[in-house]
N, C-alpha and C. Protein backbone atom coordinates (compact mmCIF):
# COMPACT_ATOMS: atom_id res chain seq x y z
N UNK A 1 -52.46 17.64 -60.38
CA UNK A 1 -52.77 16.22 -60.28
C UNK A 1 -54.19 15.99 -60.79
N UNK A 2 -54.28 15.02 -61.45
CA UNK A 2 -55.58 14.56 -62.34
C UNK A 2 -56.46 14.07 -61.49
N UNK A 3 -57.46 13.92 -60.83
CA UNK A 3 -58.63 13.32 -60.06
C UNK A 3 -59.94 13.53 -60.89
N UNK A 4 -60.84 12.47 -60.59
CA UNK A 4 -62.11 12.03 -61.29
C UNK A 4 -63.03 13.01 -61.03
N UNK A 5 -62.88 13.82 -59.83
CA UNK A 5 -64.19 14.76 -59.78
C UNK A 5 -63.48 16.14 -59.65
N UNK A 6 -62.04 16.55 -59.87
CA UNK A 6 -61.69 17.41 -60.11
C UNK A 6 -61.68 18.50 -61.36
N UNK A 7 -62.40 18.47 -62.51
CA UNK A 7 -62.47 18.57 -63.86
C UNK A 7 -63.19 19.31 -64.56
N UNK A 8 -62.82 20.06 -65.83
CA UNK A 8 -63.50 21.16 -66.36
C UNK A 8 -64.93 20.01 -66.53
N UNK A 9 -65.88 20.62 -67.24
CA UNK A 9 -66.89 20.07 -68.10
C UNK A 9 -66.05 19.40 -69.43
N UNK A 10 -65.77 20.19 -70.14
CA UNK A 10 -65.20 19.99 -71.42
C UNK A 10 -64.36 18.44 -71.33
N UNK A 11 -63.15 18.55 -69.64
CA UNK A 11 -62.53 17.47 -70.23
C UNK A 11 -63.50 16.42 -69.59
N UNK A 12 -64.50 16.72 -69.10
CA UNK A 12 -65.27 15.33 -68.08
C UNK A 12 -66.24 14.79 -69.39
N UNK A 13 -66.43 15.10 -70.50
CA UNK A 13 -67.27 15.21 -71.66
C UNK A 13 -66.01 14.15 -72.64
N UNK A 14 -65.12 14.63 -72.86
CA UNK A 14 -64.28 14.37 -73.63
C UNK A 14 -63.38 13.14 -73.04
N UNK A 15 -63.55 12.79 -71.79
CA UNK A 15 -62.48 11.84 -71.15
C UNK A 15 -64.00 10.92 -70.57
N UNK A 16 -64.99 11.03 -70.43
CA UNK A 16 -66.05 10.16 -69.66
C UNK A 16 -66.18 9.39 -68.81
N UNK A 17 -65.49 11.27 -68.00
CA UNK A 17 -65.70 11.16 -66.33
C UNK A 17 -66.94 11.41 -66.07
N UNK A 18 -66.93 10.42 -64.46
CA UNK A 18 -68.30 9.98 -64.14
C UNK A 18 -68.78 11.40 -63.68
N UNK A 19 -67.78 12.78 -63.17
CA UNK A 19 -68.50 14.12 -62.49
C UNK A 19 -69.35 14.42 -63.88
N UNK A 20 -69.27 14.66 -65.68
CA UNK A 20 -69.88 15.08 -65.89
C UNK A 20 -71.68 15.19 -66.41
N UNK A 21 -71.84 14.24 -65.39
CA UNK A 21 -73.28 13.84 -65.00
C UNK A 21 -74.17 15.39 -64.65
N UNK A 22 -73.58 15.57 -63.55
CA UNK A 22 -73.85 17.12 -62.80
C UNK A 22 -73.19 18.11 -63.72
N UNK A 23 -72.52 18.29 -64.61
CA UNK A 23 -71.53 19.79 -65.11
C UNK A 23 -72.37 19.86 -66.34
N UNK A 24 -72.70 18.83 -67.28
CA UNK A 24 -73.15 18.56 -68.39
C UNK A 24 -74.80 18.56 -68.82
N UNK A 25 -75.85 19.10 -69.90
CA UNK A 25 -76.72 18.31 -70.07
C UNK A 25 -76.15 16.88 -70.66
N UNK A 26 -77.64 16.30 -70.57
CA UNK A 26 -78.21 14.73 -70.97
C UNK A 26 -78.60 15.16 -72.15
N UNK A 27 -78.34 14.22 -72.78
CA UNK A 27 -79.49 13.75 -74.12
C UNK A 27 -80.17 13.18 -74.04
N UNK A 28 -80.47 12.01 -72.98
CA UNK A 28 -81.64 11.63 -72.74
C UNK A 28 -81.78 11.42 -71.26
N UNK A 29 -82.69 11.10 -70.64
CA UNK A 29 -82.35 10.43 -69.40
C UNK A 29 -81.79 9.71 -68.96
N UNK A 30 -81.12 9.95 -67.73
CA UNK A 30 -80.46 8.71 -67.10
C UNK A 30 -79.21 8.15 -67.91
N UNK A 31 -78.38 9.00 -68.98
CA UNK A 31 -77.45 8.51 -69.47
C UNK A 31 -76.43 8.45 -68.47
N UNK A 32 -75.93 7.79 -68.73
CA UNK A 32 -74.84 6.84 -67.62
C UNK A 32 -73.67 7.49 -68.08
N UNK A 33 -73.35 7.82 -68.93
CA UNK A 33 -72.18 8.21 -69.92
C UNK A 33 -70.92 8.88 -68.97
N UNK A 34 -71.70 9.82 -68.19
CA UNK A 34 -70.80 10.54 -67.25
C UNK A 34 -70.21 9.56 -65.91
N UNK A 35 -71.33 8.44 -65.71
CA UNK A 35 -70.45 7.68 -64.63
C UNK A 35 -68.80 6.48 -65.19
N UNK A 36 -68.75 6.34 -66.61
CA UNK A 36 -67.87 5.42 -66.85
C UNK A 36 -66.97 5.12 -66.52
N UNK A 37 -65.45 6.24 -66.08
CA UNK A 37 -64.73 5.80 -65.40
C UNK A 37 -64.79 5.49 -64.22
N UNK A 38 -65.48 6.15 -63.38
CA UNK A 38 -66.12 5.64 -62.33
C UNK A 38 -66.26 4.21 -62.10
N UNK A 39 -67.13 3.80 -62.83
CA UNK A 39 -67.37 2.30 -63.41
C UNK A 39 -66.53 1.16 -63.55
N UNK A 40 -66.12 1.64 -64.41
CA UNK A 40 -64.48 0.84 -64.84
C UNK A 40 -63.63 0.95 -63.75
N UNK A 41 -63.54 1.44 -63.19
CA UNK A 41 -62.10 1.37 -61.58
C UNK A 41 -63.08 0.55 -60.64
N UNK A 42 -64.04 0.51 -60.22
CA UNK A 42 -65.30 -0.09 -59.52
C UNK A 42 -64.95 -1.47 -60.05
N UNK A 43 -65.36 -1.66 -61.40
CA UNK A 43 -65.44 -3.08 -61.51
C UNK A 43 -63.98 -3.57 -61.71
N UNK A 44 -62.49 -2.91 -62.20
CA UNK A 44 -61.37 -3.45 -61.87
C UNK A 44 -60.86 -3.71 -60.42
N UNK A 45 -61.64 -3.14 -59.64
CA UNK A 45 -60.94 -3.28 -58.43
C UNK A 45 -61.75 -4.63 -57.57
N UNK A 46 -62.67 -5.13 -58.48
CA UNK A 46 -63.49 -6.42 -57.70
C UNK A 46 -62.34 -7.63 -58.86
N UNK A 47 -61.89 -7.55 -59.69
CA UNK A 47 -61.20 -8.45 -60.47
C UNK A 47 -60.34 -8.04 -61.46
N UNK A 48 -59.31 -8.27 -61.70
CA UNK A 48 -58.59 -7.92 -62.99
C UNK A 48 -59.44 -8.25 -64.01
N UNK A 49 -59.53 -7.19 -65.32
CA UNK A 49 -60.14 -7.46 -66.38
C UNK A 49 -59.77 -6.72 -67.37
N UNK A 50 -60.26 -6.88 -68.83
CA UNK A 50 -60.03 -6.44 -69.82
C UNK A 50 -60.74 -5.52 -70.30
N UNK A 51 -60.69 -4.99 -71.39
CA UNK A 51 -61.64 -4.22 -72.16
C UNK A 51 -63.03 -4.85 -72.44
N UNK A 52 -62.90 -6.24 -73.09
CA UNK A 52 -63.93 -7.05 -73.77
C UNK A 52 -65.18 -7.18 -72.06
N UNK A 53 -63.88 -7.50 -71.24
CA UNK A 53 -65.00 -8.24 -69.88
C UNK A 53 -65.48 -6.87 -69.49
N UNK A 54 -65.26 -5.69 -69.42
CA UNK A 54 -65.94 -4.72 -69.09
C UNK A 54 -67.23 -4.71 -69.64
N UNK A 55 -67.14 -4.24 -71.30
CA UNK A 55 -67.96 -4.34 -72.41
C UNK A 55 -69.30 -5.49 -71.62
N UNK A 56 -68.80 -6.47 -71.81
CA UNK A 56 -69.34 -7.94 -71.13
C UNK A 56 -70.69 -7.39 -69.63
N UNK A 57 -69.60 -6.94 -68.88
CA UNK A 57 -69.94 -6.95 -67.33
C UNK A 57 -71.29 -5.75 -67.33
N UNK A 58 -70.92 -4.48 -68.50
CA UNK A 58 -71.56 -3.74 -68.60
C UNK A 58 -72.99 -3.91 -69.25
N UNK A 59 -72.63 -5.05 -70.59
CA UNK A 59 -74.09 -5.16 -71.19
C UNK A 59 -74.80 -6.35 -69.98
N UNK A 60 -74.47 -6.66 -69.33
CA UNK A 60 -75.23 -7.77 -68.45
C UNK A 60 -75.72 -6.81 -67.16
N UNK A 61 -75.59 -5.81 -66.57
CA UNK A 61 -76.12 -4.66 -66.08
C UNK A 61 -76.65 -3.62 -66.38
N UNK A 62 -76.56 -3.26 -67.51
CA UNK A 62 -77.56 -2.66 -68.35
C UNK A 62 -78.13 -2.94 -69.36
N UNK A 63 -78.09 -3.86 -70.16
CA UNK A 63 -78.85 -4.50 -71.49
C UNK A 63 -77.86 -4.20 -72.46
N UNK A 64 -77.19 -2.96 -72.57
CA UNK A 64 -76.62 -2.68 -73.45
C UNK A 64 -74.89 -2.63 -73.20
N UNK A 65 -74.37 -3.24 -74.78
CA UNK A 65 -72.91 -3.44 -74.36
C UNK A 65 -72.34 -1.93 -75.27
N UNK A 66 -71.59 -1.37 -74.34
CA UNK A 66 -70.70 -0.17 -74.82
C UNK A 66 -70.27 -0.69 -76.15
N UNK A 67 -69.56 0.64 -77.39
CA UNK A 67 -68.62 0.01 -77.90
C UNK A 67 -67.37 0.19 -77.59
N UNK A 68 -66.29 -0.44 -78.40
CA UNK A 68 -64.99 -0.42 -78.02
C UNK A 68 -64.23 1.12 -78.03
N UNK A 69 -65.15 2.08 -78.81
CA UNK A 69 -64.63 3.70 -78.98
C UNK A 69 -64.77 4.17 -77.57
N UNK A 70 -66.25 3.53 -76.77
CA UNK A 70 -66.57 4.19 -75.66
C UNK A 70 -65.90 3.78 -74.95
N UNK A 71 -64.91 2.42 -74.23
CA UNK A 71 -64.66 1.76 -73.21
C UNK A 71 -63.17 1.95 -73.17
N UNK A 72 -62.00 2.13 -74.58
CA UNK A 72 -60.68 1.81 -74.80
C UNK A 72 -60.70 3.25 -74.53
N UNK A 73 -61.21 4.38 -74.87
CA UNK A 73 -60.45 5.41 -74.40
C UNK A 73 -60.50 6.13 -72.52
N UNK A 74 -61.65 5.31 -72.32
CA UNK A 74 -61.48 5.50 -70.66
C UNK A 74 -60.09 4.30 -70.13
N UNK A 75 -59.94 3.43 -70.34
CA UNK A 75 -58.64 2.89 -70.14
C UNK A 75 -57.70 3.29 -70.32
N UNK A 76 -57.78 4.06 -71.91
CA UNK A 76 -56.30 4.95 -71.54
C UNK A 76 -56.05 5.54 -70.84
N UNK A 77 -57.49 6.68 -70.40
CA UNK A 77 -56.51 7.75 -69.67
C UNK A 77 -56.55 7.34 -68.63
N UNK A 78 -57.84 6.54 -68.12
CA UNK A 78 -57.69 5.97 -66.40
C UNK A 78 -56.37 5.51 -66.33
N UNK A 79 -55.55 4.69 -67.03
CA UNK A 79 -54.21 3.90 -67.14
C UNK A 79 -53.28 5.20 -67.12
N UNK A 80 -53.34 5.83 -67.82
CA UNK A 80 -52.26 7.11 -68.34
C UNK A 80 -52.01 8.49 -66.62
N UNK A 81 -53.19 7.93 -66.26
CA UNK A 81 -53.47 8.75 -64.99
C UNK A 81 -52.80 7.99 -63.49
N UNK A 82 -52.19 6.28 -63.86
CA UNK A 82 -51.81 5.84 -62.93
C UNK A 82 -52.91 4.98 -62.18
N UNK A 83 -53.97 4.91 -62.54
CA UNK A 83 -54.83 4.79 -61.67
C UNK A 83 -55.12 3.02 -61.62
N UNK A 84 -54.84 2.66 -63.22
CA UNK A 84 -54.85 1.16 -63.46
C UNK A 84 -53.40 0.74 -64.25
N UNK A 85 -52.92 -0.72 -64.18
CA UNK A 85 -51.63 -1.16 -64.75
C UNK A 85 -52.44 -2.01 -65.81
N UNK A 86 -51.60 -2.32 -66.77
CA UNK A 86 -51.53 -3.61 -67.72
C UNK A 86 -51.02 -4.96 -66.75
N UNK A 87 -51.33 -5.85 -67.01
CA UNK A 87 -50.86 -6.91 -65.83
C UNK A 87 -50.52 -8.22 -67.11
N UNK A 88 -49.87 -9.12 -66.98
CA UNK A 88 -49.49 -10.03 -67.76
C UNK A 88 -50.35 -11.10 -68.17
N UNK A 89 -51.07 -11.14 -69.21
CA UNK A 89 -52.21 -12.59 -68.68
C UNK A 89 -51.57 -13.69 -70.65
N UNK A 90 -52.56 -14.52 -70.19
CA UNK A 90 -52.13 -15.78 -71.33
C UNK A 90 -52.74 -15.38 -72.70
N UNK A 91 -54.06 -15.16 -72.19
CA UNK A 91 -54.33 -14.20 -73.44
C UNK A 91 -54.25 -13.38 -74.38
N UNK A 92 -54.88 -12.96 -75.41
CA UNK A 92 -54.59 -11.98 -76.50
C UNK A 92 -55.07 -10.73 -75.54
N UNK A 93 -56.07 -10.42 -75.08
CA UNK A 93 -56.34 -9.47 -74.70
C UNK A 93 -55.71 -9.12 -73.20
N UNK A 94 -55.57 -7.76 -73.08
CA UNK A 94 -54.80 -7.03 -72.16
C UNK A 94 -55.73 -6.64 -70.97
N UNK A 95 -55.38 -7.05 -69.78
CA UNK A 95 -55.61 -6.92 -68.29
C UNK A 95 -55.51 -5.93 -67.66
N UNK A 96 -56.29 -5.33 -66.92
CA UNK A 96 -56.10 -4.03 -65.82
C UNK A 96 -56.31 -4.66 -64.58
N UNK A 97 -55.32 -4.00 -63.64
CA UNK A 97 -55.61 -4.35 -61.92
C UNK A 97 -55.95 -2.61 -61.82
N UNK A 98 -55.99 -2.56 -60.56
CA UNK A 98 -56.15 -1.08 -59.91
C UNK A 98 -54.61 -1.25 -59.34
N UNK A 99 -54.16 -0.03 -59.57
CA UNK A 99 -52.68 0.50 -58.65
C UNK A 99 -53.59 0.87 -57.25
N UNK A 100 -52.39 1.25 -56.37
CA UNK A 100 -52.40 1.93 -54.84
C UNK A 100 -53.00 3.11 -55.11
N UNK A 101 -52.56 3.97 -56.03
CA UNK A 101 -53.11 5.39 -56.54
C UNK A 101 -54.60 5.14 -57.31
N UNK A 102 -54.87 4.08 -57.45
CA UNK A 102 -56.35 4.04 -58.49
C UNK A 102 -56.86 3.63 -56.88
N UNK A 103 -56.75 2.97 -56.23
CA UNK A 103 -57.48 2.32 -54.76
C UNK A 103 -57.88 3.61 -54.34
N UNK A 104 -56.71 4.85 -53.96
CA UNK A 104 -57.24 5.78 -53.03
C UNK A 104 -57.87 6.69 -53.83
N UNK A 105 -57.91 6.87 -55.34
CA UNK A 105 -58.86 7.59 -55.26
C UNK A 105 -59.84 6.98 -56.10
N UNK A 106 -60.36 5.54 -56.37
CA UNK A 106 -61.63 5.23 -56.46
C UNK A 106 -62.18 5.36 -54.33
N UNK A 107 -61.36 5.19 -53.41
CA UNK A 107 -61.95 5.61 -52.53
C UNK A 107 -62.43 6.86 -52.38
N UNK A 108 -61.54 7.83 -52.86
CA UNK A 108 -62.11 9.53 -52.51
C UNK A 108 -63.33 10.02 -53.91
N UNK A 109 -63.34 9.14 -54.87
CA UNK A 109 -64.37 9.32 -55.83
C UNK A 109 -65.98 8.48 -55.38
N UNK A 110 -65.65 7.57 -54.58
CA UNK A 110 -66.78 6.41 -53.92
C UNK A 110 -67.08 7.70 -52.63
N UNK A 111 -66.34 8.44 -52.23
CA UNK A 111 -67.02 9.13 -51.37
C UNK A 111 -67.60 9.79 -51.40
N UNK A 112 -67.26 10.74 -52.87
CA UNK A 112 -67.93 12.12 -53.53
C UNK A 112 -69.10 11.37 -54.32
N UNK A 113 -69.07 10.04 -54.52
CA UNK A 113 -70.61 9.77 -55.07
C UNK A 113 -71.25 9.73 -53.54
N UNK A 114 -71.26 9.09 -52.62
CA UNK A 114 -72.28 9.24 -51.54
C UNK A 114 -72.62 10.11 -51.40
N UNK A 115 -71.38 11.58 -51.30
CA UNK A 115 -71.80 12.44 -50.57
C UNK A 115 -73.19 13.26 -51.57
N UNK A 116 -73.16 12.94 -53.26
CA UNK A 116 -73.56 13.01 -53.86
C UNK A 116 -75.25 12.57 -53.83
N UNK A 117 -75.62 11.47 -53.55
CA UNK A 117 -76.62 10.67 -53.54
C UNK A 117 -76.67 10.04 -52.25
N UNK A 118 -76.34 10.55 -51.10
CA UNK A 118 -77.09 10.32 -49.93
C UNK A 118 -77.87 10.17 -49.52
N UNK A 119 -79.10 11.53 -50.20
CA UNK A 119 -80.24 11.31 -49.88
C UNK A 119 -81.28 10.95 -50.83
N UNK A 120 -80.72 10.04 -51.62
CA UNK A 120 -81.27 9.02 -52.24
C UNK A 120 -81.11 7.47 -51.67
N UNK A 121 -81.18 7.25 -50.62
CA UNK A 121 -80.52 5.74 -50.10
C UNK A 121 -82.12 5.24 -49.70
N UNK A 122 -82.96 6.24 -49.65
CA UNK A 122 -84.29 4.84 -49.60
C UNK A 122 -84.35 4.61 -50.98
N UNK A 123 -84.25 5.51 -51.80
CA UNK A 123 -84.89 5.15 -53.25
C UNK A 123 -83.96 3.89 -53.58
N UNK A 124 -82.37 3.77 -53.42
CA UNK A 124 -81.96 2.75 -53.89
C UNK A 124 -82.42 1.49 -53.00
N UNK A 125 -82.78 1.21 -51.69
CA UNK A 125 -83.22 0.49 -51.01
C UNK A 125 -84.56 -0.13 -51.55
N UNK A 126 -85.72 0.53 -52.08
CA UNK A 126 -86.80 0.40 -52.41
C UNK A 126 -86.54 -0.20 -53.85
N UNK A 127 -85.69 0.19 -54.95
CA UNK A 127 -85.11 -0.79 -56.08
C UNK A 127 -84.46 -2.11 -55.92
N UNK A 128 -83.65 -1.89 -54.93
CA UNK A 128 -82.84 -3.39 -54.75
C UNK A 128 -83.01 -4.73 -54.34
């Protein structure tokens, strides 16, 4: 069974899962690169959305908007993994909800980030 923090390096590199933060060097600091799917189930599960509104949601939280190479292939496999559906909308562009199976384990992946950065909770307190 496929899970987000279950994963070689190679495929957490190649699929841009959020574990290969820790498995991987950086190229620079603070690249985010390894948190994306992460990301993307996070922000589908506050609203159904698309590719574009990700792109969107992402450059308005970080300055910078992904491109479509970086964002469409974490949808696939997050989707391919069960984790998100296509949902029907009026639009040209195509919709993700979170399934029951994307809920429990963006919960068991939301846990392995705490357990992760726990003891970082003044530093995020002192930013926010």
């Amino acid at each position: 069974m496929y899970r987000l923090y279950d994963i070689t390096p190679s495929q957490a590199q190649e699929k841009y899962i959020y574990y290969a933060l820790f498995l991987s060097s950086m190229k620079e600091c603070c690249d985010m690169r390894g948190f994306l799917s992460f990301i993307v189930l996070k922000l589908i599960s506050k609203k159904n959305m698309s590719g574009d509104d990700i792109r969107e949601e992402l450059k308005r939280r970080k300055g910078s908007r992904p491109s479509p190479g970086t964002i469409y292939p974490v949808l696939k496999t997050i989707s391919e993994s069960g984790f998100i559906e296509e949902i029907k909308s009026s639009g040209k562009a195509k919709k993700y909800r979170l399934t029951k199976k994307g809920q429990k384990e963006l919960k068991i992946a939301t846990g392995k980030f705490c357990e992760i950065f726990y003891d970082m909770k003044d530093e995020f307190q002192k930013r926010c």
